[in-house]
Protein backbone atom coordinates (compact mmCIF):
# COMPACT_ATOMS: atom_id res chain seq x y z
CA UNK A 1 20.29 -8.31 -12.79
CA UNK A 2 22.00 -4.85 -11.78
CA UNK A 3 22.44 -5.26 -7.68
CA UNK A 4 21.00 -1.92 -7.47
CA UNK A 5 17.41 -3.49 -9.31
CA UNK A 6 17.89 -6.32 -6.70
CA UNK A 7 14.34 -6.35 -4.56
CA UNK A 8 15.00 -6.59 -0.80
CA UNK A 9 13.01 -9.40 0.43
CA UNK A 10 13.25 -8.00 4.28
CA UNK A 11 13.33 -4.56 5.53
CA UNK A 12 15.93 -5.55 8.53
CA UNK A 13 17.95 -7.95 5.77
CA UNK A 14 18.23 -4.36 3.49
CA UNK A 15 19.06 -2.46 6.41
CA UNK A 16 21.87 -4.35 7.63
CA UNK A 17 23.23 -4.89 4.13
CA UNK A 18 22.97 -1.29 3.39
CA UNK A 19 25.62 0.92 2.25
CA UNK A 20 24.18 3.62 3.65
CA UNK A 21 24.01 2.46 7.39
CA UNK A 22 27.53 2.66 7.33
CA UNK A 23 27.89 5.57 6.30
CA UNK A 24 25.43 7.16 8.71
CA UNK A 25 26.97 5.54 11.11
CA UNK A 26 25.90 5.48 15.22
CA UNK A 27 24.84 8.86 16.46
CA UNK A 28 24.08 10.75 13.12
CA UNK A 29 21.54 13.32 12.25
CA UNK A 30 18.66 12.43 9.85
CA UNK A 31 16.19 14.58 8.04
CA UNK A 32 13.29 12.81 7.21
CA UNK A 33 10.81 14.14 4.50
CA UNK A 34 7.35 12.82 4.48
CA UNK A 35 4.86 12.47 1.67
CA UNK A 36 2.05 14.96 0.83
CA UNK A 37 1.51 16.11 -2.54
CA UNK A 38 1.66 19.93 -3.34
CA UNK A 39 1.94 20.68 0.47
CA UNK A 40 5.41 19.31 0.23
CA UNK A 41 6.13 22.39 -0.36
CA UNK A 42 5.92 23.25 3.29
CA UNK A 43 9.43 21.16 3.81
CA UNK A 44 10.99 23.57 1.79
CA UNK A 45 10.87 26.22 4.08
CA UNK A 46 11.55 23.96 7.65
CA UNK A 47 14.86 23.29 5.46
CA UNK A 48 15.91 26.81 5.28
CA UNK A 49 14.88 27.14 8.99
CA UNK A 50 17.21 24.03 9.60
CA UNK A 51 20.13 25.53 7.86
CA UNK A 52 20.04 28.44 9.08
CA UNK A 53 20.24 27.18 12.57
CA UNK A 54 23.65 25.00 11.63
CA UNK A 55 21.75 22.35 11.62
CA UNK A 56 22.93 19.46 9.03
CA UNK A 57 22.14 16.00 8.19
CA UNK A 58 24.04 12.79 7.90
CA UNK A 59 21.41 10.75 6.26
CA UNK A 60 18.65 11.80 4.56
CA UNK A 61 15.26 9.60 3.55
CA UNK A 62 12.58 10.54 1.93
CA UNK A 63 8.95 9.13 0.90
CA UNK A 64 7.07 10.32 -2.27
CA UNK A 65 7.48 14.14 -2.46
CA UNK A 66 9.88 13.76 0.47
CA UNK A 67 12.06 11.66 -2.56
CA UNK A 68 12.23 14.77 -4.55
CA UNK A 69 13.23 17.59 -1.85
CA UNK A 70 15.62 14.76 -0.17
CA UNK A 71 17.57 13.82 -3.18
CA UNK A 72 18.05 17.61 -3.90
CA UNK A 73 19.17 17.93 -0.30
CA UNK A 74 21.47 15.16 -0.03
CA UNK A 75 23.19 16.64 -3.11
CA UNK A 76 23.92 19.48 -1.47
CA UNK A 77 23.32 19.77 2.16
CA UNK A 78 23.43 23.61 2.24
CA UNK A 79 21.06 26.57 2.21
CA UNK A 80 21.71 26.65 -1.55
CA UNK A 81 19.55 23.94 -1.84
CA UNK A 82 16.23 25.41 -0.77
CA UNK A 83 17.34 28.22 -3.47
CA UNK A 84 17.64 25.23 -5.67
CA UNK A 85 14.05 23.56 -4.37
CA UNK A 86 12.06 26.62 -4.50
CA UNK A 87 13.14 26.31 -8.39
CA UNK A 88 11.86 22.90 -8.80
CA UNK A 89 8.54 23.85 -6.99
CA UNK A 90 8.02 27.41 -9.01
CA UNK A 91 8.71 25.06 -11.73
CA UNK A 92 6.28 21.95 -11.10
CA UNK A 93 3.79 24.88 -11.46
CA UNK A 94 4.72 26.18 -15.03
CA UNK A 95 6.09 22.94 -16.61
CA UNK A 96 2.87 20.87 -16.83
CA UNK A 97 3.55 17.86 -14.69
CA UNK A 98 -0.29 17.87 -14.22
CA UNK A 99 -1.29 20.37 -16.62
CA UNK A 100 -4.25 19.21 -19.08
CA UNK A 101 -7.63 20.04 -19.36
CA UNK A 102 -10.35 17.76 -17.94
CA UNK A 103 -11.19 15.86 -21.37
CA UNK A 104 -7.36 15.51 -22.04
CA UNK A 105 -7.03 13.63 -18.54
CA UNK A 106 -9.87 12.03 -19.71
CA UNK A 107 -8.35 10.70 -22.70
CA UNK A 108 -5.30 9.70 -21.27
CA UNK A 109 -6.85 7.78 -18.50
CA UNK A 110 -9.14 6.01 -21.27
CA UNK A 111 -5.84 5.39 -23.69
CA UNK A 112 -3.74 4.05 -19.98
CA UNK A 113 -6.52 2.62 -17.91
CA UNK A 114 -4.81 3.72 -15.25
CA UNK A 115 -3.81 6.97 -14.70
CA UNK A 116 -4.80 10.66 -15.63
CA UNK A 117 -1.09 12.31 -16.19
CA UNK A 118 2.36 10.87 -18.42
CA UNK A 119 5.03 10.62 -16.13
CA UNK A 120 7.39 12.39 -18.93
CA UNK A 121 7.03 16.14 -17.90
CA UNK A 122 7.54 15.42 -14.48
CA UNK A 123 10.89 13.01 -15.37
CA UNK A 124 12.29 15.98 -17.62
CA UNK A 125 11.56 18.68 -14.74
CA UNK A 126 13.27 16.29 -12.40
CA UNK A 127 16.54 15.50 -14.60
CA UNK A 128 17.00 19.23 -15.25
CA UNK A 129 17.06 19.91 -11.63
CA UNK A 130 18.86 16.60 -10.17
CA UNK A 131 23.14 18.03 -10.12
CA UNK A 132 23.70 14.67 -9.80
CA UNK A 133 22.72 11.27 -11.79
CA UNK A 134 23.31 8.74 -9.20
CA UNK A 135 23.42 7.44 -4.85
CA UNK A 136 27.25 7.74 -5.44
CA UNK A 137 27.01 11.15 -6.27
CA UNK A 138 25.43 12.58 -3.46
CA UNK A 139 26.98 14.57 -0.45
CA UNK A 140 25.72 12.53 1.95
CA UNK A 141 23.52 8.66 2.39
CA UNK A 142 19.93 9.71 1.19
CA UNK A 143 17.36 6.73 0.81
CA UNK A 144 14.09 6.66 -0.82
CA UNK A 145 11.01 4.11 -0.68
CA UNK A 146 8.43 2.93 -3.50
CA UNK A 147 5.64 0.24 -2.96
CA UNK A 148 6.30 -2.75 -4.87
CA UNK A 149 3.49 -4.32 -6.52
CA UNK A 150 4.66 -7.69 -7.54
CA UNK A 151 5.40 -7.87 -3.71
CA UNK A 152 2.94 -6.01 -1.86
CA UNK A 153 5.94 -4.37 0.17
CA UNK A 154 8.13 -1.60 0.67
CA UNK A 155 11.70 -1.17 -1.54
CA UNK A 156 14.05 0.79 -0.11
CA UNK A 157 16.47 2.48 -2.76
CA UNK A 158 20.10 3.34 -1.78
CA UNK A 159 22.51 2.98 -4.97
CA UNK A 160 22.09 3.15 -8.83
CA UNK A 161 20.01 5.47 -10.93
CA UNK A 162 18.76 8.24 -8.65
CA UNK A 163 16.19 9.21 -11.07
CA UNK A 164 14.60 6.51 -11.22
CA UNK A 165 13.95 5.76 -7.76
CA UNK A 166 12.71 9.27 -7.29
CA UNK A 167 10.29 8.63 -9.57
CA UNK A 168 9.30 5.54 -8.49
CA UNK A 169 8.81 7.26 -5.00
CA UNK A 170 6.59 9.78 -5.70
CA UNK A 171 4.23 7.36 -8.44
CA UNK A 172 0.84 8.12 -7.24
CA UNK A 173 -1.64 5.68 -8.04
CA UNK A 174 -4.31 7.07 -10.39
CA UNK A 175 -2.36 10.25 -11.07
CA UNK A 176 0.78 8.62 -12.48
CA UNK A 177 1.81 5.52 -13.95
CA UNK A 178 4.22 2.76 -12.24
CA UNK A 179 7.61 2.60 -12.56
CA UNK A 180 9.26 -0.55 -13.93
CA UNK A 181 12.16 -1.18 -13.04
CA UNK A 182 14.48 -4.70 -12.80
CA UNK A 183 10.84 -6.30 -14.12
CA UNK A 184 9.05 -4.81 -10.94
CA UNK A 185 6.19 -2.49 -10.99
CA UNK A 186 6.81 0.30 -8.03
CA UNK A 187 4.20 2.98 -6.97
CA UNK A 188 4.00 5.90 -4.23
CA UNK A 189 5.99 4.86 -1.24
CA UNK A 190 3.59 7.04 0.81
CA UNK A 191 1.60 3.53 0.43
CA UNK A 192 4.09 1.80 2.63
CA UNK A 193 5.72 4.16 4.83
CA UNK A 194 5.17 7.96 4.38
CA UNK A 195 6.41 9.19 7.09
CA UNK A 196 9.69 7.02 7.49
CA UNK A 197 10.94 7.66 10.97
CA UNK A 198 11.84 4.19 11.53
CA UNK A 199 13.94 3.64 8.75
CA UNK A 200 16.08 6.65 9.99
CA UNK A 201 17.05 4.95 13.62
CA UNK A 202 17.34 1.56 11.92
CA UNK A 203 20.20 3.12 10.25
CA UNK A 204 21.51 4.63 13.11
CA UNK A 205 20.38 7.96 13.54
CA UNK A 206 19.81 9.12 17.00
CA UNK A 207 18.81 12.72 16.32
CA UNK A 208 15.63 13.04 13.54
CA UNK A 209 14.21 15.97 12.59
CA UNK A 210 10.81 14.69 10.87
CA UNK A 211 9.80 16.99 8.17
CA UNK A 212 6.18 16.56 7.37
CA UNK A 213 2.97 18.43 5.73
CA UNK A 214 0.70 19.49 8.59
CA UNK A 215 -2.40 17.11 8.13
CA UNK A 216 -0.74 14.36 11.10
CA UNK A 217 -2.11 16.21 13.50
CA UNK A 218 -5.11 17.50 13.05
CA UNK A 219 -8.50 14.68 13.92
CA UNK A 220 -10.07 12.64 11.34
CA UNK A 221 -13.86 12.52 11.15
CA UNK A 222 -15.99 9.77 8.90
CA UNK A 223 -15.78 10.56 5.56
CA UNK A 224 -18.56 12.61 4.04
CA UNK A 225 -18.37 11.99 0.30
CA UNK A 226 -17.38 9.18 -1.99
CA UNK A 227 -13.66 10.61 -3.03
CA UNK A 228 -13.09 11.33 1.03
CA UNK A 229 -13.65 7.40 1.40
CA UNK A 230 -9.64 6.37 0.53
CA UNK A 231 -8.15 9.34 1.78
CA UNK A 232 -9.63 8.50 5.39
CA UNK A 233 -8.65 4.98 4.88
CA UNK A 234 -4.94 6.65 3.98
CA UNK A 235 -4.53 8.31 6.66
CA UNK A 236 -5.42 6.28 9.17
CA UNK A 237 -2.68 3.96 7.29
CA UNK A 238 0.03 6.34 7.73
CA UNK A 239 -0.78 7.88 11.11
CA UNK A 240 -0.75 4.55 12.61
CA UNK A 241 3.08 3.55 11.13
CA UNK A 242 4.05 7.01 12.63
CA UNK A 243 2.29 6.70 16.02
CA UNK A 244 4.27 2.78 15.85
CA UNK A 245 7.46 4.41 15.15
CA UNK A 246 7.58 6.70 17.63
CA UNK A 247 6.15 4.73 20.27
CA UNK A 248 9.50 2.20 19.59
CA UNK A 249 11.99 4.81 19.75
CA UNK A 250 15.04 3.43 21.54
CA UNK A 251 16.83 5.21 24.09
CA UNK A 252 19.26 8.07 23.33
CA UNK A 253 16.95 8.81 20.27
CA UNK A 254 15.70 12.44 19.88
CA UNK A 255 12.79 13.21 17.44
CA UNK A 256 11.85 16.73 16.21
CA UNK A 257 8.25 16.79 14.59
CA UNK A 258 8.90 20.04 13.00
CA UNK A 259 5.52 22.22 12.47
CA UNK A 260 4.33 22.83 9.12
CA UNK A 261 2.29 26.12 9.75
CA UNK A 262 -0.66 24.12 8.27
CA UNK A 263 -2.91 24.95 11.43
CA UNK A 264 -4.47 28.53 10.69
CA UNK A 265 -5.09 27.31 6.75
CA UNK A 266 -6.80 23.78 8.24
CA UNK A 267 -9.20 25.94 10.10
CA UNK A 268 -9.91 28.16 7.33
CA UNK A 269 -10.58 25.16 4.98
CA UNK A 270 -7.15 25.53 3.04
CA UNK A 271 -6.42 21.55 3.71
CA UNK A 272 -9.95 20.43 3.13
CA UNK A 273 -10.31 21.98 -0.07
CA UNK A 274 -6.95 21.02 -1.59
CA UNK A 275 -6.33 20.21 -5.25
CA UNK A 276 -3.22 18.31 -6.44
CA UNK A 277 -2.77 20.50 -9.08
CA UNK A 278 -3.14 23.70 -7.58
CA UNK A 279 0.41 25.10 -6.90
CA UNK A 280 -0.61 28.62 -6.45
CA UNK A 281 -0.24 28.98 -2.76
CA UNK A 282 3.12 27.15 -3.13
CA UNK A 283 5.31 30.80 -1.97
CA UNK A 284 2.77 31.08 0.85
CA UNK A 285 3.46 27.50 2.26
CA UNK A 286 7.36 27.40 2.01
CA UNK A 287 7.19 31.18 4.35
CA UNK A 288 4.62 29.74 6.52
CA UNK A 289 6.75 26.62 7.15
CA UNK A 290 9.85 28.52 7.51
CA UNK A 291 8.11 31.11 10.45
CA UNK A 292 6.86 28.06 12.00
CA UNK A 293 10.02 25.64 12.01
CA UNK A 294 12.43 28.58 12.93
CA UNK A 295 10.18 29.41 15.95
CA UNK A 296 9.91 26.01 17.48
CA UNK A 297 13.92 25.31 17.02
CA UNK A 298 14.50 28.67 18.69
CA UNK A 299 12.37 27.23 21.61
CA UNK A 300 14.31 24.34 21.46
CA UNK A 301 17.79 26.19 21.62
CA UNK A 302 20.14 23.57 20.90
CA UNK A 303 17.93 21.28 19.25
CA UNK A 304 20.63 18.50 20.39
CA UNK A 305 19.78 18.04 24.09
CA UNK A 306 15.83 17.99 23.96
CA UNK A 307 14.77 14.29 26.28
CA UNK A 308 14.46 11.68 24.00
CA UNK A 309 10.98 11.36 22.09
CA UNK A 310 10.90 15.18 22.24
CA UNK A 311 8.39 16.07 19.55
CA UNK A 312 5.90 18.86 18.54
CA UNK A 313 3.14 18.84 15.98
């Protein structure tokens, strides 16, 4: 079996094993892009707010749509690469990754059993955009995570085929079909960690700037219809890993919750009413991230010698 197809069997085990801890070394500077669907657009602009203040990483790790902006990044750690991300996400809206009318989503999920969309377009946006094919390739350490089925735990992908661990981040279940890969089934690794803060100061990072999509913050009520049932149950999930992670922060680490701009649309409905497919506010959310990101880092001057824990969301 190719060592890159190997499944860890414990997070720590993989961590200490890893490649990329090494090259992050003690002390580094991690970006860390959460899951979140279309509103990952958001982490396009706190990127260009973070470049534009100086401000680079030494690691990079990324969850679901968090995969796709981080690989992009850690090939090229540079303000060229939001010029290169707002490509991919003007392009996720014209190439069809979820185009298809209801009765054609119909038929596919009827033909699959199990989702509504191919993974193909998506795979073929992905490889046109990617500058490079594999880990080895890129700039700097950038690790992604899928949910493995077989397992029931989190893989953590740091060498090999980039593509295909990109894809297997950002599987969603129902929407997209698993990933097989080494004779293991991976989905979204939003399922296991999707906002990976942890995995960041395991491999040595001691200054995180956490980019994620503005819903963390903002107070869950009981759902009210059937389909708000398992996103509740979701977020819960996640919010609790996060709240964990940040409540174990060691000393001497410094996290930066960066702010989406995702308040003034949640109270105007813009969250509540979302649709996966619906990329049309996409140019909207990478400005409003940007305004909001580059105002708290002013704030925060240096962004280096904020007390440890620092965070705002």
């Amino acid at each position: 079996m190719d060592p890159a197809m190997d499944p860890a069997t414990d997070a720590a085990t993989d961590a200490a094993a890893d490649p990329a801890a090494d090259a992050a070394g003690r002390g580094g500077t991690a970006f860390v892009l959460g899951g979140g669907g279309v509103l990952g657009a958001a982490e396009v602009g706190m990127l260009r707010a973070l470049f534009e203040r100086g401000i680079r990483p030494d690691l990079v790790v990324g969850t679901s749509v968090g995969a796709i902006n981080g690989a992009l990044v850690a090939a090229d750690p540079a303000p060229a690469a939001v010029d290169r991300l707002r490509g991919v996400w003007e392009d996720l809206a014209s190439a069809g990754v979820f185009a298809g009318s209801v009765l054609t989503r119909a038929r596919t999920l009827v033909r699959t059993r199990t989702h509504l969309h191919p993974r193909e377009p998506l795979r073929d946006l992905l490889a046109a955009h990617l500058p490079v094919r594999t880990f080895a390739e890129l700039a700097v350490p950038f690790q992604c995570v899928a949910a493995s089925i077989e397992r029931a735990a989190e893989r953590w992908f740091t060498e090999g085929a980039l593509l295909d661990a990109v894809l297997a981040s950002c599987a969603v279940p129902g929407l997209l079909p698993p990933v097989e890969l080494g004779g293991e089934h991976y989905l979204d690794g939003g399922l296991v960690h999707s906002i990976p803060v942890g995995r960041a100061v395991t491999l040595g990072a001691d200054r995180v700037f956490v980019l994620h999509v503005g819903r963390i913050d903002r107070p869950l009520r009981p759902p009210a219809r059937p389909w708000e049932v398992a996103q509740v149950a979701f977020e819960i999930a996640r919010r609790h890993r996060f709240a964990a992670d940040l409540a174990a922060l060691p000393p001497g680490v410094t996290v930066h919750v960066l702010p989406s701009g995702e308040r003034a649309a949640a109270s105007a409905g813009d969250l509540r009413d979302l649709r996966y497919r619906d990329f049309s506010r996409v140019p909207e959310r990478i400005d409003r991230a940007y305004e909001a990101a580059a105002g708290y880092l002013a704030e925060a001057g240096d962004a280096g010698g904020a007390p440890s824990g620092d965070r705002e969301v």
